[in-house]
Protein backbone atom coordinates (compact mmCIF):
# COMPACT_ATOMS: atom_id res chain seq x y z
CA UNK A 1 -8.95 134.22 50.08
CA UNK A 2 -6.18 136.63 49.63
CA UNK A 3 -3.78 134.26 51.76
CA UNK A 4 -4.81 131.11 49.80
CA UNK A 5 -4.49 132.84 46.36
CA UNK A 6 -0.71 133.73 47.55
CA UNK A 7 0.24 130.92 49.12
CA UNK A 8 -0.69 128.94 45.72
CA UNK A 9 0.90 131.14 43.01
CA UNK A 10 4.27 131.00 45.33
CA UNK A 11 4.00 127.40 45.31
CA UNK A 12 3.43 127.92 41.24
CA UNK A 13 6.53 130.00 41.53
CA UNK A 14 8.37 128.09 43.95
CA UNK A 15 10.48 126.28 41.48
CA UNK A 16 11.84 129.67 40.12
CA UNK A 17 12.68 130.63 43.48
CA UNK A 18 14.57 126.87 44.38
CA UNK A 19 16.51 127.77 41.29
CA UNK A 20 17.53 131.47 41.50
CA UNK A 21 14.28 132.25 40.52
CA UNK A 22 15.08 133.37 37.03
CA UNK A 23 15.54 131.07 34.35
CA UNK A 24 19.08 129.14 34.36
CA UNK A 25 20.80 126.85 32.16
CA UNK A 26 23.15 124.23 32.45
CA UNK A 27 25.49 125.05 29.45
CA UNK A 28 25.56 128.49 30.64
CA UNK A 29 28.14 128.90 28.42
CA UNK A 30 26.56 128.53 25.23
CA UNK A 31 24.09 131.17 25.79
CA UNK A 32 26.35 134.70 26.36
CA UNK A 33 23.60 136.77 26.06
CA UNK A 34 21.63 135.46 28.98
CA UNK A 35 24.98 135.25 30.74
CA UNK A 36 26.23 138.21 30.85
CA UNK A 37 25.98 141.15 28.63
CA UNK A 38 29.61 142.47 28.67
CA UNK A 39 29.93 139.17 26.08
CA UNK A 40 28.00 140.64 23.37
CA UNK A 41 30.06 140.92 20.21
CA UNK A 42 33.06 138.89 21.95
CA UNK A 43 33.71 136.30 19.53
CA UNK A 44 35.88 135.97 16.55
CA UNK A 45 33.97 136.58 13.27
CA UNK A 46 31.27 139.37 12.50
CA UNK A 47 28.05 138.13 13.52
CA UNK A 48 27.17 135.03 15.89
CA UNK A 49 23.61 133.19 16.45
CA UNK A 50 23.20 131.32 19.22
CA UNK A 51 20.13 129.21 20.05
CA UNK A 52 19.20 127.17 23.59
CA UNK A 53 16.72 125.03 24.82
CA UNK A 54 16.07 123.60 27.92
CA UNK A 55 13.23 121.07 29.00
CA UNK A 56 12.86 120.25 33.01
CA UNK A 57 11.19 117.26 34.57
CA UNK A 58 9.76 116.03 31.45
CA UNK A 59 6.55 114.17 31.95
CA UNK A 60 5.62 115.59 35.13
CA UNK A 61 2.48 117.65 33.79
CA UNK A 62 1.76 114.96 31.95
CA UNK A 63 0.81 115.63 28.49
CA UNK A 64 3.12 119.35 28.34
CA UNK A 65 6.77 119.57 29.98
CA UNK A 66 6.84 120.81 33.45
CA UNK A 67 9.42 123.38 32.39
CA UNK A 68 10.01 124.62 29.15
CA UNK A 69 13.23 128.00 28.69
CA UNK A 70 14.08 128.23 24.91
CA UNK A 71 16.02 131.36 23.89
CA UNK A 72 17.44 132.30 20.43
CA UNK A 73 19.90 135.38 20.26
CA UNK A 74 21.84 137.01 17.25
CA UNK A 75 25.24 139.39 18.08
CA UNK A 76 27.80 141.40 15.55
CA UNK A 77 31.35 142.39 16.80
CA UNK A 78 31.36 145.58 14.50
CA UNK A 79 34.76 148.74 14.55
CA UNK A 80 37.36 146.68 14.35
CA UNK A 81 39.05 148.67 12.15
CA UNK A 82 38.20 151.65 13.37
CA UNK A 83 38.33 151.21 16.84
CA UNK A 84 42.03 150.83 17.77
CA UNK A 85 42.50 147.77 19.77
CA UNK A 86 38.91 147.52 20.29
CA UNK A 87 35.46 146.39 19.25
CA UNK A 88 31.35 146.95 19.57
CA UNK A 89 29.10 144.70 20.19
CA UNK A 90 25.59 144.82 19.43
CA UNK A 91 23.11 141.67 20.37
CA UNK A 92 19.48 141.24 20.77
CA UNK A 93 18.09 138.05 22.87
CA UNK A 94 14.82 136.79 23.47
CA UNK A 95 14.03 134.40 26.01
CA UNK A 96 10.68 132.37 26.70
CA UNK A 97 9.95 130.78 30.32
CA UNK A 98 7.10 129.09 31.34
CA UNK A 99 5.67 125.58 33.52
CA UNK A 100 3.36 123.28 33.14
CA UNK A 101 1.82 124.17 29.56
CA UNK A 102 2.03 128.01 29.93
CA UNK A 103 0.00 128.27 33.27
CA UNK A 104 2.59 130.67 33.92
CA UNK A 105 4.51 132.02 30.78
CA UNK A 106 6.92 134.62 30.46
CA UNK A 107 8.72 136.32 27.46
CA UNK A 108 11.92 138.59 27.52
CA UNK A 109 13.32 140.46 24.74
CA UNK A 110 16.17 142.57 25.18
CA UNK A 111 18.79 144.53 23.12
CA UNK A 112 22.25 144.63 24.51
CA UNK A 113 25.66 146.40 23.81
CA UNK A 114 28.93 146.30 25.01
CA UNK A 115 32.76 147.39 24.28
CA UNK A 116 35.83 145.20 24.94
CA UNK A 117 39.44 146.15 24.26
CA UNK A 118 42.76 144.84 24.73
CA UNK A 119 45.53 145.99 26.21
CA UNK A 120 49.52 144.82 26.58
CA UNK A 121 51.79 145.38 23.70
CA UNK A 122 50.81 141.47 22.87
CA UNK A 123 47.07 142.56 23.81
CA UNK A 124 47.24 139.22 26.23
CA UNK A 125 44.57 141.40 28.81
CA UNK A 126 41.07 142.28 27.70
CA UNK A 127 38.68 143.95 29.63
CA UNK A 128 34.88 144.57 28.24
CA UNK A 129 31.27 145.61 29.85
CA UNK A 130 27.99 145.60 28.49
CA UNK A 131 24.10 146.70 29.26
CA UNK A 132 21.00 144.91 28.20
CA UNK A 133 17.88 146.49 28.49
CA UNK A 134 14.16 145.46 27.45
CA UNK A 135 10.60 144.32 28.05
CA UNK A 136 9.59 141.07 29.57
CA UNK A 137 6.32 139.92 29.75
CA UNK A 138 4.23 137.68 31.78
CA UNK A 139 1.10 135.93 32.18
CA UNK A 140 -0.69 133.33 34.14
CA UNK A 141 -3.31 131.24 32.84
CA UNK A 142 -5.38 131.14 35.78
CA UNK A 143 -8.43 129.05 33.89
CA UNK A 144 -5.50 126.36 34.50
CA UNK A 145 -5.73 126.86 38.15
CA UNK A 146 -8.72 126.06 40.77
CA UNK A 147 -8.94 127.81 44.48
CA UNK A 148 -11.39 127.08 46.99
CA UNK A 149 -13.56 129.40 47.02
CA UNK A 150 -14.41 128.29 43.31
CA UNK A 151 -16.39 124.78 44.71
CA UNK A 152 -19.81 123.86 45.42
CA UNK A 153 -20.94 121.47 48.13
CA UNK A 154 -20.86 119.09 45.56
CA UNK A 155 -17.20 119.98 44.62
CA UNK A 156 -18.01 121.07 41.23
CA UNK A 157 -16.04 124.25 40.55
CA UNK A 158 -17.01 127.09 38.66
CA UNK A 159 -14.99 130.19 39.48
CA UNK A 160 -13.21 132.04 42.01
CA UNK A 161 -14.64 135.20 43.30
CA UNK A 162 -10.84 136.89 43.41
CA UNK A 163 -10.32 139.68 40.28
CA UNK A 164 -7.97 138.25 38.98
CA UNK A 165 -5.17 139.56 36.55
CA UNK A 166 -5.55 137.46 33.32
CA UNK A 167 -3.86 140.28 31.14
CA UNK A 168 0.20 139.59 30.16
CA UNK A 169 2.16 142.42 32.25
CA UNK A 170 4.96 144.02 30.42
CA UNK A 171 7.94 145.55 32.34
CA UNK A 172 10.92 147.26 32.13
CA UNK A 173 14.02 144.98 32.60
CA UNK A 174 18.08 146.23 32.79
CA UNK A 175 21.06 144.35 33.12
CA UNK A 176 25.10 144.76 33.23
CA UNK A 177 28.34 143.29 33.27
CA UNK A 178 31.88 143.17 33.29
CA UNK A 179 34.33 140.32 31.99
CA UNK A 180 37.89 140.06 31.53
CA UNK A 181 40.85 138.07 30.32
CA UNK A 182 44.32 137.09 30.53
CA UNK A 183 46.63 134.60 27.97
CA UNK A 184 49.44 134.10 30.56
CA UNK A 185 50.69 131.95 27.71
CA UNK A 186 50.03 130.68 23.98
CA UNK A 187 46.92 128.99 24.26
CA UNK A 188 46.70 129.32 28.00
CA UNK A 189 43.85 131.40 29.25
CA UNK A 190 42.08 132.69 32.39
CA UNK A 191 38.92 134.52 32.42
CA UNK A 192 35.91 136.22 34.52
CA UNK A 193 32.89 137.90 34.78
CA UNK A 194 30.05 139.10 36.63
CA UNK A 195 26.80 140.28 35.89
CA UNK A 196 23.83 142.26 37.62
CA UNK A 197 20.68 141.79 36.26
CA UNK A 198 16.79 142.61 37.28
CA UNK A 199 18.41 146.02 38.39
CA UNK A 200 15.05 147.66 37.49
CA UNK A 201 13.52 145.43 40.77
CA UNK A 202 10.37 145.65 38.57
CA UNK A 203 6.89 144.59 40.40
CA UNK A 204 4.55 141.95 39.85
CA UNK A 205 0.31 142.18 40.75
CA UNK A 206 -1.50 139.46 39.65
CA UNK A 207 -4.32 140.55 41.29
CA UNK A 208 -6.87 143.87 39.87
CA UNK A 209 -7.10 146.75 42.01
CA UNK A 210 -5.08 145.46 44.76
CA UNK A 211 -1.88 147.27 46.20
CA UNK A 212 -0.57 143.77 47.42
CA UNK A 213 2.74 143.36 44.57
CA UNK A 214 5.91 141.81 44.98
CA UNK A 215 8.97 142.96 43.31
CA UNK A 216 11.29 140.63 41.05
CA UNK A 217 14.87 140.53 43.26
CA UNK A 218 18.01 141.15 41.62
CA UNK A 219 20.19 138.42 40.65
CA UNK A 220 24.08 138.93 41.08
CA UNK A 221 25.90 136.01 38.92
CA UNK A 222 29.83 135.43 38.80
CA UNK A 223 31.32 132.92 36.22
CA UNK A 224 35.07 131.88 35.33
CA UNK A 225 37.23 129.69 34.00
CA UNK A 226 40.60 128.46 32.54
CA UNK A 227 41.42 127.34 28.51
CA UNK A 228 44.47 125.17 28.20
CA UNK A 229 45.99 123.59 25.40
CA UNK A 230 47.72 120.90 27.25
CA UNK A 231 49.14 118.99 23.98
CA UNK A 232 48.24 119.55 20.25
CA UNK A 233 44.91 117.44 20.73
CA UNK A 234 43.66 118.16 23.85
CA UNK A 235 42.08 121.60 25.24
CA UNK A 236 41.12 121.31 29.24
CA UNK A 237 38.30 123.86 30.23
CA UNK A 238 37.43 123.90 33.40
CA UNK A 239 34.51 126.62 34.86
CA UNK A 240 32.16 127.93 37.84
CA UNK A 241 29.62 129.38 38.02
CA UNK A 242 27.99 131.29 41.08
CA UNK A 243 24.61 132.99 41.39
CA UNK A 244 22.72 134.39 44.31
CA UNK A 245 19.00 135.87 43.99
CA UNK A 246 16.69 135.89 46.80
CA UNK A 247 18.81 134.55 49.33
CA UNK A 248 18.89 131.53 47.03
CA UNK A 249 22.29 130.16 46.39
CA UNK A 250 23.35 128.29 43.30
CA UNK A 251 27.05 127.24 42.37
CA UNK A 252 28.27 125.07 39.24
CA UNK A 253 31.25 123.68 38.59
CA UNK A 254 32.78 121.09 36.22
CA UNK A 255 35.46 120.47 33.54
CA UNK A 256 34.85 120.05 29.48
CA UNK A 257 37.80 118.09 27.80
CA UNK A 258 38.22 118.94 24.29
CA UNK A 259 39.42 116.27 22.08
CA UNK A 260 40.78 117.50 18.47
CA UNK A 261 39.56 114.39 15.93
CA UNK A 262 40.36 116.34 13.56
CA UNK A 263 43.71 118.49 13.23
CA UNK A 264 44.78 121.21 10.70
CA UNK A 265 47.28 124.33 10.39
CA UNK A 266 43.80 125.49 9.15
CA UNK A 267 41.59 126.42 11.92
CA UNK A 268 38.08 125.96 9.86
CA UNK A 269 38.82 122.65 9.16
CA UNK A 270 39.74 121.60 12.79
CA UNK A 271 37.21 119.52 14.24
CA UNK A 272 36.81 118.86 17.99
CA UNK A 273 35.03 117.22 20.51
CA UNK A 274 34.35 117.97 23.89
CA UNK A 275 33.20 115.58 26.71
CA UNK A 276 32.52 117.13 29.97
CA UNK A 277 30.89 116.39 33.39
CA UNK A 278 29.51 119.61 35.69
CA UNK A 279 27.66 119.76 39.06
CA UNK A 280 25.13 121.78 40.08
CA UNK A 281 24.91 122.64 44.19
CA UNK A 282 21.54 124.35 45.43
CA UNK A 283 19.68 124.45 48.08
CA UNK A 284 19.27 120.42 49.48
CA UNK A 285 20.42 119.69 46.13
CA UNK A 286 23.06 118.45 44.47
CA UNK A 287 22.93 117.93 40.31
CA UNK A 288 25.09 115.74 38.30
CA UNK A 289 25.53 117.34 34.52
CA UNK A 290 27.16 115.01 31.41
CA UNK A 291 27.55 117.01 28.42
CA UNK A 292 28.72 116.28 25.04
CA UNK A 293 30.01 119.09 22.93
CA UNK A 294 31.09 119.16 18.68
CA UNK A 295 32.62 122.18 17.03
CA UNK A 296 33.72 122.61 13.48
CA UNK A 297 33.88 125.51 11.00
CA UNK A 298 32.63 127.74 13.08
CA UNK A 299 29.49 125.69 14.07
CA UNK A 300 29.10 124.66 17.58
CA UNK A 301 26.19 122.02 19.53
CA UNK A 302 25.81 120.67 22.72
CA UNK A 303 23.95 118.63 24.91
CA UNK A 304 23.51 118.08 28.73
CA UNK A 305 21.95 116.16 30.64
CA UNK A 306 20.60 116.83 34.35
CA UNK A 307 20.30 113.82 37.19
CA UNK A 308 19.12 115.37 40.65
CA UNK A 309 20.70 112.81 42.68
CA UNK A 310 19.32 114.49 46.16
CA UNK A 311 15.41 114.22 44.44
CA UNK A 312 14.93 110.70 44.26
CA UNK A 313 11.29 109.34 44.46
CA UNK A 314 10.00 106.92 46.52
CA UNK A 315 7.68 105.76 43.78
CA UNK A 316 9.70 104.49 40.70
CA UNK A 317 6.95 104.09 38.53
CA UNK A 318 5.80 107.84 38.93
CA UNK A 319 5.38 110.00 36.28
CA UNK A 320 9.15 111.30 35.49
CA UNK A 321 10.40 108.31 36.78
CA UNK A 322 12.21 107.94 40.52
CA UNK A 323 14.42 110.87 39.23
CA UNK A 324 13.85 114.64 38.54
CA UNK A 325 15.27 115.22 35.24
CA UNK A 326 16.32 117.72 32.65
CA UNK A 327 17.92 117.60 29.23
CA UNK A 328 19.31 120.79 27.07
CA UNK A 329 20.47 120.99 23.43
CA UNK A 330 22.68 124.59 21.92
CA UNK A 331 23.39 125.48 18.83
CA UNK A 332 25.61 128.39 17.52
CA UNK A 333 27.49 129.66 14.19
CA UNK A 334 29.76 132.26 13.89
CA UNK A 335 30.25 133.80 10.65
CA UNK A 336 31.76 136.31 8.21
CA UNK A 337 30.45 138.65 5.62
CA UNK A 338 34.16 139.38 4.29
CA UNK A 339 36.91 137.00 5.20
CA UNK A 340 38.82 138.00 7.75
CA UNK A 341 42.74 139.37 7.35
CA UNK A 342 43.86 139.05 10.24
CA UNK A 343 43.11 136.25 13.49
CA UNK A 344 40.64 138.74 16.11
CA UNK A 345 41.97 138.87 19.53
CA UNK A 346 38.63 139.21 20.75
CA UNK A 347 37.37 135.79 22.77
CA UNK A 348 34.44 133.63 23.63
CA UNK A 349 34.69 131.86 26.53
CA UNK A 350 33.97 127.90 25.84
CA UNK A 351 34.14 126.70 29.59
């Protein structure tokens, strides 16, 4: 029974582990605090909130989404002015996961902090790293879920013999980063970063009294990119992404184009719009990701879309439709208690 029960919650799990197991995004960018934690507090203003949500293979389970990852996460850059040349950051971020109507749901909250500085006599080099610790929690709903051993000759089920653990699991979860940046000219930038996280290798046992666990594998991630303000209207941002957990292997890489519609000496009333198109390269598949980006006065949304093209159906008419499918929307603001006096060389990557 022991075998069956495993081989079915990997296959529960097996999406996870086809996508680097942990939750991912597609506008990785737009969510720093799941990125990497050396970007907490690296923006310029005094506090930022940031909110994601991501919805995969809609209509596959039917009446719930097949894959549901919202996250909401508030940061403040805080000692500017006392810190010479430098700043702290100090974020919390919580983060929900879970398939097919919370048969398996999990919940992450996490505080993180970090310290970037600058250095140069034109501080054109930063250099910053962060930690993020917490408590994530999860749960699977196993009256959602039927095993063998549960049916009658008749093939009415009742229950399966197997204790089960029906109880939500919380654990001890630690992450870290590094990130760094160069403006080799005005309004030319390179930047990147890495990240460790699930360096706790906490254990899962979803079964009572049994010494059979597994532990969650560390996840290494490494994203970069360039900024350039090619003329006065148009910014070019191109970006990778690479992360490995698992022995699963998952690389993006695309190019936003950021189209001022609006142009001012004033930089809150500068309006711009950013078109972009990414791809996503896993294991026998390859992703094709249109975004659409609008930022003004400090607010900043986004939406991508996701086309498998290597998960094509044989049935059009399924449920989902011939193509696997996901769709993501972001939302941020960064904002000011005082106004500022002086332009904050601390930076946000946009990608």
């Amino acid at each position: 029974m022991k075998v069956r029960f495993y081989a079915t919650l990997m296959i529960l799990l097996g999406a996870m582990v086809m996508n680097a197991q942990d939750a991912h995004f597609s506008q990785f960018y737009a969510s720093p605090l799941t990125l990497n934690p050396a970007l907490t507090g690296n923006f310029n203003g005094f506090y930022r909130i940031s909110g994601i949500y991501r919805n995969q293979d809609p209509g596959l389970a039917q009446s719930n989404p097949a894959f549901s990852t919202p996250s909401i996460a508030a940061d403040v850059s805080l000692l500017k002015d006392k810190i010479k040349n430098g700043a702290l950051g100090i974020g919390v971020v919580f983060l929900n996961d879970q398939q097919n109507g919370k048969t398996f749901n999990s919940n992450e909250f996490m505080l993180s902090v970090a310290y970037n500085m600058t250095f140069g006599a034109k501080k054109r080099f930063q250099l910053g790293a962060g930690l993020q610790g917490g408590i994530v929690s999860t749960k699977v709903d196993f009256s959602k879920l039927q095993f063998d051993d549960g049916f009658d000759q008749n093939l009415n089920y009742t229950q399966s013999s197997e204790a089960l653990n029906t109880k939500a699991a919380n654990k001890g979860v630690f992450n870290a980063g590094v990130f760094a940046k160069y403006e080799f000219a005005t309004g030319m930038r390179i930047y990147v970063g890495y990240s460790f996280n699930n360096a706790s290798h906490y254990k899962e046992n979803y079964i009572l009294n049994s010494s059979e666990q597994f532990n969650i594998p560390f996840r290494n991630t490494i994203h970069g990119g360039l900024e350039l303000e090619v003329t006065d209207r148009i910014v070019l941002i191109p970006g990778v992404l690479y992360q490995n957990q698992a022995g699963a292997d998952e690389t993006n890489f695309g190019l936003n184009v950021g189209i001022h519609v609006v142009r001012s000496p004033d930089p809150m009333k500068v309006a711009t719009l950013f078109v972009g198109l990414w791809n996503r390269i896993n294991t026998d598949n390859y992703t094709l990701i249109p975004e659409l980006g609008f930022d003004y006065k400090n607010f900043r949304a986004g939406i991508a879309y996701d086309a498998p093209l290597t998960q094509q159906r044989t049935d059009g008419s399924a449920i989902g439709g011939p193509y696997a499918q996901a769709f993501e929307i972001t939302l941020s603001y960064i904002g000011n208690i005082v106004p500022k006096k002086e332009d904050n060389y601390l930076f946000n990557p946009r990608y």
